[in-house]
Protein backbone atom coordinates (compact mmCIF):
# COMPACT_ATOMS: atom_id res chain seq x y z
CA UNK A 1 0.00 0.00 0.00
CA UNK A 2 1.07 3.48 -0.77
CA UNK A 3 0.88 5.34 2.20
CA UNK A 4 0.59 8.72 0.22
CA UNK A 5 -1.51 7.89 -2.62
CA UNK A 6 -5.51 7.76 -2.55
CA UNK A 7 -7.77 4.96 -2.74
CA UNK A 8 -9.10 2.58 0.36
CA UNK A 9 -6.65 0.79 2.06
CA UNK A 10 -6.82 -3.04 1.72
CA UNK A 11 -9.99 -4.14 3.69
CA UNK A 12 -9.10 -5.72 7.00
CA UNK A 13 -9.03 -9.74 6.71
CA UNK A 14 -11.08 -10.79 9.83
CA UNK A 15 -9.29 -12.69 12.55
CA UNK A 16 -11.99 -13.15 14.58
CA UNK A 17 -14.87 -10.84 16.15
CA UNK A 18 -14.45 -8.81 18.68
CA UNK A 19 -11.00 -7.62 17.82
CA UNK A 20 -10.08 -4.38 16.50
CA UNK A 21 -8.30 -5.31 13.28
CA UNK A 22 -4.62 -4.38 12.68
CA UNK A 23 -3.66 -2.08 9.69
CA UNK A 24 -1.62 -2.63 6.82
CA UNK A 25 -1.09 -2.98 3.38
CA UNK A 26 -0.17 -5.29 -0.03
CA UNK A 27 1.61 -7.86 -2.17
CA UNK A 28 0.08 -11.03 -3.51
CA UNK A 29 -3.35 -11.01 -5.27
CA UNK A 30 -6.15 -13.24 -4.28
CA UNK A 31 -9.02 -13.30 -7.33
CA UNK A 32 -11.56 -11.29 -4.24
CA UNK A 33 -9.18 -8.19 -4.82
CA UNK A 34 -7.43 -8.33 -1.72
CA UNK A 35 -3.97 -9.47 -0.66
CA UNK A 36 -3.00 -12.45 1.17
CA UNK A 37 0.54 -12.30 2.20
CA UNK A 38 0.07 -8.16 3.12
CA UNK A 39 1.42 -6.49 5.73
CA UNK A 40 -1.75 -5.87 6.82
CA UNK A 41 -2.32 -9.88 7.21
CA UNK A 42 0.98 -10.36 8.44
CA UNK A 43 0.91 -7.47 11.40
CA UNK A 44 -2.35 -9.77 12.53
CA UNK A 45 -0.24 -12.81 12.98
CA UNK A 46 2.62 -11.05 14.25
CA UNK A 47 -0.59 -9.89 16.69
CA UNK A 48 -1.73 -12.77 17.45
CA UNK A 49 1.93 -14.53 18.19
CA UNK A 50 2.27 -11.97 20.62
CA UNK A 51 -1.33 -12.60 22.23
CA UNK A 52 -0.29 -15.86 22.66
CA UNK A 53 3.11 -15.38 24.41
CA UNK A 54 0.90 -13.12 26.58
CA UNK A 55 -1.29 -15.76 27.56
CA UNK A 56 1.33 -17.97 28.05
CA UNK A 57 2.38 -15.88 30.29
CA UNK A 58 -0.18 -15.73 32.46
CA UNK A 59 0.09 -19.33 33.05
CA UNK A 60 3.92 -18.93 34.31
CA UNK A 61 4.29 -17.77 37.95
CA UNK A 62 4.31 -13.72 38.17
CA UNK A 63 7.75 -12.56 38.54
CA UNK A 64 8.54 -8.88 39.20
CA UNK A 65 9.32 -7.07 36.45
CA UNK A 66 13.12 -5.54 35.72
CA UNK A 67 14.20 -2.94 37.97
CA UNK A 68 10.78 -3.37 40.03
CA UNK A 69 11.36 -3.95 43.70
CA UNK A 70 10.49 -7.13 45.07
CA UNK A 71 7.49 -5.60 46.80
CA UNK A 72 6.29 -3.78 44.04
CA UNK A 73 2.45 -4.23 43.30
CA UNK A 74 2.12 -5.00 39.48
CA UNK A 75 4.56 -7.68 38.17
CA UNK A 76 4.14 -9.52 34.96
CA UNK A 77 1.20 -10.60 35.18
CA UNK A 78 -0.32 -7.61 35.72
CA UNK A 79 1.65 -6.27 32.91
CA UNK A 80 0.34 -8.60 30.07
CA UNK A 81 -3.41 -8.30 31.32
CA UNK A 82 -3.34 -4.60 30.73
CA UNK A 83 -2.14 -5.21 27.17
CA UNK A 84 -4.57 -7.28 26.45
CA UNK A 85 -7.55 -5.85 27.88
CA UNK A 86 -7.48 -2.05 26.62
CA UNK A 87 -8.45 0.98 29.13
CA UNK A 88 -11.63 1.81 27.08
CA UNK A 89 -13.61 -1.27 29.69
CA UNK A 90 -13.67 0.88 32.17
CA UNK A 91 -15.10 3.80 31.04
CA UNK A 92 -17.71 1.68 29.08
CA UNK A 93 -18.89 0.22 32.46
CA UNK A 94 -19.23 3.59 33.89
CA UNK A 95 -21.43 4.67 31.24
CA UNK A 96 -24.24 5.13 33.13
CA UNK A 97 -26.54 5.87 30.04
CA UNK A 98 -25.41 3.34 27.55
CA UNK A 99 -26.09 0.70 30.92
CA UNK A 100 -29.64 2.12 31.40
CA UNK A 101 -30.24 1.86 27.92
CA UNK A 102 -29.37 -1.67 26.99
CA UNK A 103 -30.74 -2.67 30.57
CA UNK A 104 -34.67 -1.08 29.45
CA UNK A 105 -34.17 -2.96 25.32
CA UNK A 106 -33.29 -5.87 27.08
CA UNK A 107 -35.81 -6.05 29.41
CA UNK A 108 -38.47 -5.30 27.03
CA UNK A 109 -36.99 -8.39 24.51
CA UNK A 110 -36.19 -11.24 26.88
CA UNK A 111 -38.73 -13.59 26.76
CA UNK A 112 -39.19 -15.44 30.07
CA UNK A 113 -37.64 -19.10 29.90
CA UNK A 114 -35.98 -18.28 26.59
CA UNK A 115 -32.26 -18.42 25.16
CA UNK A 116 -29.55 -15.48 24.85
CA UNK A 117 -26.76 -14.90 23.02
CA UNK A 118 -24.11 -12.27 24.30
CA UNK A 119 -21.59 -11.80 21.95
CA UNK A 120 -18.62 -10.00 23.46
CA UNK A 121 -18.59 -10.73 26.73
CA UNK A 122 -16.52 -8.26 28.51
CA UNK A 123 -17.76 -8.35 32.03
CA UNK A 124 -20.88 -9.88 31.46
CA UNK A 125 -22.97 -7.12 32.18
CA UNK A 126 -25.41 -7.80 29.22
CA UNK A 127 -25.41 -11.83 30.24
CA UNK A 128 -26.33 -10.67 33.57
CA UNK A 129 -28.79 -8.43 32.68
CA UNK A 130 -30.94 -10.80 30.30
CA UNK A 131 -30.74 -13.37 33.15
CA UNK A 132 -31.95 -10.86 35.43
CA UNK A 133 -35.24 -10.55 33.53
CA UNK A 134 -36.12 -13.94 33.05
CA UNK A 135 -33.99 -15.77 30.35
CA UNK A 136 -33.36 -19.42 31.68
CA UNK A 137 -30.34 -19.97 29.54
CA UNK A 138 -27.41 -17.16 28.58
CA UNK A 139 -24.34 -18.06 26.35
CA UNK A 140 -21.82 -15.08 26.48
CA UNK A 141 -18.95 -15.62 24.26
CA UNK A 142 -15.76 -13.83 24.93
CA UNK A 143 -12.58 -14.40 22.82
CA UNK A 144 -10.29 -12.75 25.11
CA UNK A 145 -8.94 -15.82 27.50
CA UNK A 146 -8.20 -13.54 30.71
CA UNK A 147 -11.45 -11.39 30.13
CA UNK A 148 -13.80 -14.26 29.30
CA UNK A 149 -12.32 -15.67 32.95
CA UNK A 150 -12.85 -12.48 35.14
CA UNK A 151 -16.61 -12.66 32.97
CA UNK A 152 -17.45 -16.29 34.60
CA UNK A 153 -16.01 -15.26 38.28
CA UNK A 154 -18.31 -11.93 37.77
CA UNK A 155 -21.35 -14.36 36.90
CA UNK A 156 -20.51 -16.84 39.75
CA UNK A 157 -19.88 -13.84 42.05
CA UNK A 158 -23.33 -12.59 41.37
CA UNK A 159 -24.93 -15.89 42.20
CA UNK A 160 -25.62 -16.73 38.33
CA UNK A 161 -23.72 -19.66 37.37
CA UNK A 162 -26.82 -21.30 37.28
CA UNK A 163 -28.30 -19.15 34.22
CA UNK A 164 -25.01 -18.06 32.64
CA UNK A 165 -22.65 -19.91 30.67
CA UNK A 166 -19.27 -18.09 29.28
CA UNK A 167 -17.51 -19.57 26.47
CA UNK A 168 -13.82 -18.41 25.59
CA UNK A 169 -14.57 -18.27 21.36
CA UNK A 170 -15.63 -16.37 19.46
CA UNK A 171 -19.10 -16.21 18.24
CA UNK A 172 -18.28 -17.34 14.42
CA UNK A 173 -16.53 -20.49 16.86
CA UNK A 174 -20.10 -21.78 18.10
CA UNK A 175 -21.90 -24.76 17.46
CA UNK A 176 -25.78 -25.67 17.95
CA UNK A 177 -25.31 -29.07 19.79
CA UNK A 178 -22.19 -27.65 20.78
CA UNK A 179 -21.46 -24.49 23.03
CA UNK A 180 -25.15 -23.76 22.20
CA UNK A 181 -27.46 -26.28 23.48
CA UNK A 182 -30.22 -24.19 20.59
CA UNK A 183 -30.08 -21.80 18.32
CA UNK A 184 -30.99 -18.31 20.43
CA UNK A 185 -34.24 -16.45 21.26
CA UNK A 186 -32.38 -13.64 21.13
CA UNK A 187 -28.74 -12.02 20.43
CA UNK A 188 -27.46 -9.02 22.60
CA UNK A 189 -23.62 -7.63 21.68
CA UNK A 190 -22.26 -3.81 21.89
CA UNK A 191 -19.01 -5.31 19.44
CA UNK A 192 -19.06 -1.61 18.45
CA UNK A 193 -15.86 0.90 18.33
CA UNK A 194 -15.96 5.09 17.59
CA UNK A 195 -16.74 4.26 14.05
CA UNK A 196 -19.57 1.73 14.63
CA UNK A 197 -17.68 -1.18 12.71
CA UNK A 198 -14.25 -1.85 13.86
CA UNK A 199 -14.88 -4.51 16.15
CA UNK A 200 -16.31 -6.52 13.75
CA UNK A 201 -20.55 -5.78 14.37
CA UNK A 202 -21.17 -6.62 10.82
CA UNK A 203 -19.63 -9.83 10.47
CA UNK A 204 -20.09 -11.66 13.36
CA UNK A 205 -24.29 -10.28 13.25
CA UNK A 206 -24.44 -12.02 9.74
CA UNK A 207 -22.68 -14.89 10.88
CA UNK A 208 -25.21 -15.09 13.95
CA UNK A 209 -28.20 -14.65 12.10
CA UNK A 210 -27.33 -17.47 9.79
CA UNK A 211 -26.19 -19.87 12.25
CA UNK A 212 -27.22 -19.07 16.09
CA UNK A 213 -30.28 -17.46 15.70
CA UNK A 214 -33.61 -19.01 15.81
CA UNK A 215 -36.52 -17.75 12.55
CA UNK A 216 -38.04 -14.71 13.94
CA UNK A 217 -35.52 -13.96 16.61
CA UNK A 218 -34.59 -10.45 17.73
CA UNK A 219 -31.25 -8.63 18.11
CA UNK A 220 -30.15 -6.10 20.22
CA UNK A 221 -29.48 -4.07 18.69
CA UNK A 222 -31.43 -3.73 15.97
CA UNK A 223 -29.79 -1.47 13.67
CA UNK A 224 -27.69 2.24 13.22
CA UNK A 225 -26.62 4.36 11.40
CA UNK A 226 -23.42 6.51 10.00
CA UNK A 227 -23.52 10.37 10.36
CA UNK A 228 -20.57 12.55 8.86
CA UNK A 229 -19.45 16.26 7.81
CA UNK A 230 -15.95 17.44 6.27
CA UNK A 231 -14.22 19.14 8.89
CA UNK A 232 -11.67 21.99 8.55
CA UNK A 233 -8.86 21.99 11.76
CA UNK A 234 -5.18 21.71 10.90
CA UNK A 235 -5.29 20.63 14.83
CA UNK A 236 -7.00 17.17 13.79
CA UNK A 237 -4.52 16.87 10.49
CA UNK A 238 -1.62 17.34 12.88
CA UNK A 239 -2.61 13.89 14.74
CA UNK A 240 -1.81 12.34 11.67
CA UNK A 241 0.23 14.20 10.05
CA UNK A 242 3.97 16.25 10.01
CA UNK A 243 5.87 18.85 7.87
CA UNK A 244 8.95 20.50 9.43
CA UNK A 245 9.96 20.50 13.36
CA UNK A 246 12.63 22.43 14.46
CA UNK A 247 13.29 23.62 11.07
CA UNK A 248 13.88 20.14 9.86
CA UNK A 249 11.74 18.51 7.02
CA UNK A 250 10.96 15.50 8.99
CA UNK A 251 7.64 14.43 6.57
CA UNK A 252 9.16 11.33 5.59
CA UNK A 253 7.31 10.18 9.33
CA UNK A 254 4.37 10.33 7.14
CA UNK A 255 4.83 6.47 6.02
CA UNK A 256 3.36 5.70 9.46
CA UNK A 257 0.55 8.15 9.10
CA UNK A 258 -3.04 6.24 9.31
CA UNK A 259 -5.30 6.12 6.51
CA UNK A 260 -7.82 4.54 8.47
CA UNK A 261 -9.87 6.56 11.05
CA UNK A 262 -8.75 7.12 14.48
CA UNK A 263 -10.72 8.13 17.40
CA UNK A 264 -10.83 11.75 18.32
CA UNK A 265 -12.91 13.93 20.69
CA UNK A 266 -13.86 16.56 18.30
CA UNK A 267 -14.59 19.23 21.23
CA UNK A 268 -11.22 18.80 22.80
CA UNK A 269 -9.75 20.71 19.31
CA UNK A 270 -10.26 23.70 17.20
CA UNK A 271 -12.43 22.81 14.57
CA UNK A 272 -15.68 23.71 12.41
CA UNK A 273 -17.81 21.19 10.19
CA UNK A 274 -18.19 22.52 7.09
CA UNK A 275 -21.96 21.17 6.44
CA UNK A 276 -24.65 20.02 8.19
CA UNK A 277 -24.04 16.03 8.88
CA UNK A 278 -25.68 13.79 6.78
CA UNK A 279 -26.44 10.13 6.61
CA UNK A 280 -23.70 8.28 5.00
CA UNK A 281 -24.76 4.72 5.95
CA UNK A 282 -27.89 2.94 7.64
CA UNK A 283 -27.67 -1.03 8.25
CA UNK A 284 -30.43 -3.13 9.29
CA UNK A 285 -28.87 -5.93 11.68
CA UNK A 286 -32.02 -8.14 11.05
CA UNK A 287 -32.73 -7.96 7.65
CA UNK A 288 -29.77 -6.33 5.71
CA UNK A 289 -26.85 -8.76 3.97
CA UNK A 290 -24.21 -6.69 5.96
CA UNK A 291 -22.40 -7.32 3.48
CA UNK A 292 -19.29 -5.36 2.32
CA UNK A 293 -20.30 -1.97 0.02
CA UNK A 294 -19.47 0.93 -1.21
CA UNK A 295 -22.05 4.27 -2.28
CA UNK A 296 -21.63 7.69 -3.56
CA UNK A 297 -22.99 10.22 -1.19
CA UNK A 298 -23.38 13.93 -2.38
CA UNK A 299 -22.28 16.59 0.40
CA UNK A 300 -23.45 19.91 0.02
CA UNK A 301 -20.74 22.62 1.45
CA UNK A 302 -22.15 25.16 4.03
CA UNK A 303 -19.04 27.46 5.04
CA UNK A 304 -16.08 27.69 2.67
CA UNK A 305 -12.86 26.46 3.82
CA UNK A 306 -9.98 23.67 4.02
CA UNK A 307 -11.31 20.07 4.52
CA UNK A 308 -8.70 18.57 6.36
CA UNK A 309 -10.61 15.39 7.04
CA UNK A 310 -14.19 13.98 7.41
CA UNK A 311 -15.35 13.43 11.36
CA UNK A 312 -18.08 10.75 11.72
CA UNK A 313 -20.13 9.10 14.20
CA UNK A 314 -23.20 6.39 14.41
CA UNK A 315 -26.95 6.46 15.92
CA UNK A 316 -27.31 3.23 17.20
CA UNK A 317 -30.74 1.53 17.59
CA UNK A 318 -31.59 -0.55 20.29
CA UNK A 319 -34.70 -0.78 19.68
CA UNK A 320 -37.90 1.32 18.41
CA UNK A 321 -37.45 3.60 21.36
CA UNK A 322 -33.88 3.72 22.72
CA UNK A 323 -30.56 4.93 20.83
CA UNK A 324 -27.00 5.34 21.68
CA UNK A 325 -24.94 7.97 19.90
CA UNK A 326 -21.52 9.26 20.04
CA UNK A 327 -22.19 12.42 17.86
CA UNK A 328 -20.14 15.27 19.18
CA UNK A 329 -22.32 17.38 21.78
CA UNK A 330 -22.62 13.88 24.07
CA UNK A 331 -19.83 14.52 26.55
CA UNK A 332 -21.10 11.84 28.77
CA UNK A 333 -20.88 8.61 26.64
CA UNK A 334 -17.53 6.84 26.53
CA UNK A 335 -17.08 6.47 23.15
CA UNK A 336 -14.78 9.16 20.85
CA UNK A 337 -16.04 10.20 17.62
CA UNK A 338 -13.68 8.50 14.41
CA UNK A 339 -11.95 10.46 12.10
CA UNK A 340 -10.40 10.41 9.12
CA UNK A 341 -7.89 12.34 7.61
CA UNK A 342 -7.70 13.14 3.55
CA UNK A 343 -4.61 12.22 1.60
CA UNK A 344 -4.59 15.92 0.98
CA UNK A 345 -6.48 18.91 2.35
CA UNK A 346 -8.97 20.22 -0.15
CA UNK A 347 -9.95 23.83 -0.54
CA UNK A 348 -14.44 23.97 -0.94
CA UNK A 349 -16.55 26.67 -1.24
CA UNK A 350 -19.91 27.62 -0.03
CA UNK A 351 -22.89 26.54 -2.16
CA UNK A 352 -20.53 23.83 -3.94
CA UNK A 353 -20.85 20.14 -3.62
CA UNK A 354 -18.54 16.89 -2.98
CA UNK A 355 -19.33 13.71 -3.91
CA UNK A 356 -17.63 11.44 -1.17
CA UNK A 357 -17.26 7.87 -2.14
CA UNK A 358 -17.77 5.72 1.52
CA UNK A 359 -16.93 2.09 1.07
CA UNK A 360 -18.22 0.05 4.26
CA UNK A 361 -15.82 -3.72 5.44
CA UNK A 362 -16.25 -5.45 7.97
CA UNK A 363 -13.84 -3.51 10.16
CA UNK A 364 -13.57 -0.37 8.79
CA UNK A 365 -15.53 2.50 6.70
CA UNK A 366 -13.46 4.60 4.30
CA UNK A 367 -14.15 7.67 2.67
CA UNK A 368 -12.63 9.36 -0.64
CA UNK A 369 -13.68 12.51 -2.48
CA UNK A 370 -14.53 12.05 -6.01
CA UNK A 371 -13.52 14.68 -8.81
CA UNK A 372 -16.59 15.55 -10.68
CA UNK A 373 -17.70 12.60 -12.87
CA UNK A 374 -15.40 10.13 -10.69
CA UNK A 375 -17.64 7.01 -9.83
């Protein structure tokens, strides 16, 4: 991949849901149009080599680490579980609206007696809540070895071993007759980063719906959609980006630049949108193919200015009456809003239009202007 040049990146090969994908890059050809042996594919194993030594690991005896004293309260151990389970948990438990939220869709979906699915375990908070409200039978799946095992002590802690089964897979890893005694009632996950799809959502929902859900049966949640406006802040293309420092040209750093989005909170920075938002992307969890895409969406340009980027965010249905949003005037939630810088700033004027080209993976949602004509 050229790091400089336009176009998508490669799309991220899946290694699993509930992972945020690594990034990367090109050589050999496979006849979908993506590359095999990239660096993109090769970071992931070089990821998940080092997951493993992780794990591993944590079945040695802690040691303290170099230059620690003996006494010292994290050690190894402690060490590897905070690179494998990222900060962003504990914010996301404190969210005291996103809890309230999925706690009132679930409640009104359980059926009493009936099966869940909770894909992503994390704590368990959504397992705990369905059994709560009368499910006889919760799977949570969890691929993460250390969190899926603090998830079953949380369960057992809580008096719901009973109710509450955690499996260490992931969801595209379960069997009917297997790890799932049926196919589910209903399917609860919050797989869902700053930019709605890098943990995977769309894949592992269209694997679920296919495979672990019964005819007729609901998800939570049940669909969202992708809000964005061209933003103009040479604070947000400095995140990414580098010129001179010091008087030296040092914009050869730009190699390691991202041209995926990254999440940013957009009121922490100098910035103005240049349009209104606008839809960009809506997806159906029950009844759309969630399948990989790409659309044309015209932009019509408010204020004049530099476009530095485009900032984006999602709407995300729980059910008919309850949504979860990042978009930028929530300062409560814990998510960030995702942004993504262009290859090149580009000057727009008031009363103009852009056609932006958004092409939707699995893991990630890219956006390119288009010259006039360009489709």
């Amino acid at each position: 991949m050229n790091p400089a040049g336009g176009g998508a990146p490669a799309a991220p090969t899946k290694t699993g849901p509930h992972r945020h994908p690594p990034r990367g890059g090109a050589p050999e050809r496979r006849s979908t149009g993506f590359y095999r042996d990239s660096p993109l594919v090769l970071a992931q194993r070089e990821l998940a080599r080092v997951a493993a030594l992780i794990e591993r690991l944590l079945d040695e005896p802690d040691v303290t680490l170099p230059g620690e004293p003996a006494s010292a309260p994290t050690g190894a151990h402690h060490e590897a579980l905070r690179e494998l389970v990222p900060r962003w948990h504990f914010a996301m438990l404190n969210d005291l609206s996103r809890n309230s939220l999925f706690e009132e869709a679930i409640k009104h979906a359980v059926r009493r007696g009936g099966h869940v699915l909770d894909i992503g375990s994390g704590s368990a908070l959504l397992a705990m809540i369905a059994a709560r409200y009368g499910a006889d039978l919760v799977t949570s799946c969890e691929i993460v070895r250390p969190i899926a095992q603090a998830a079953a002590r949380i369960v057992a802690d809580n008096g719901l071993a009973d109710a509450i089964t955690v499996v260490n897979k992931s969801s595209d890893q379960l069997v009917v007759g297997g790890e799932l005694p049926e196919r589910a009632d209903l399917i609860v996950t919050e797989i869902v980063d700053c930019g709605l799809v890098g943990e995977g959502i769309p894949p592992s929902l269209r694997h679920a719906r296919a495979h672990l859900l019964k005819p007729g049966g609901t998800i939570i949640p049940k669909g969202a959609r992708v809000l964005a406006a061209p933003v103009d802040s040479a604070y947000l293309w400095q995140l990414n980006r580098v010129g001179y420092a010091c008087g030296f040209d040092v914009s050869h750093f730009n190699e390691f630049a991202s041209r995926r989005y990254f999440p940013i909170l957009l009121h922490a920075w100098p910035y103005r949108l240049l349009t209104t938002p606008v839809e960009v992307l809506s997806f159906d969890f029950a009844k759309d193919p969630l399948a990989p895409g790409n659309k044309v969406v015209e932009v019509p340009i408010e204020e004049s200015g530099t476009c530095h980027g485009i900032a984006f965010w999602f709407e995300l249905f729980l059910d008919d009456k309850r949504v979860l949003t990042n978009e930028p005037n929530n300062r409560t939630g814990h998510w960030d809003q995702a942004f993504q810088c262009l290859p090149k700033p580009l000057a727009v004027r008031a009363g103009t239009t852009v056609q932006l080209s958004v092409a939707h993976f699995d893991y990630l949602i890219y956006f390119t202007p288009l010259a006039r004509g360009q489709q």
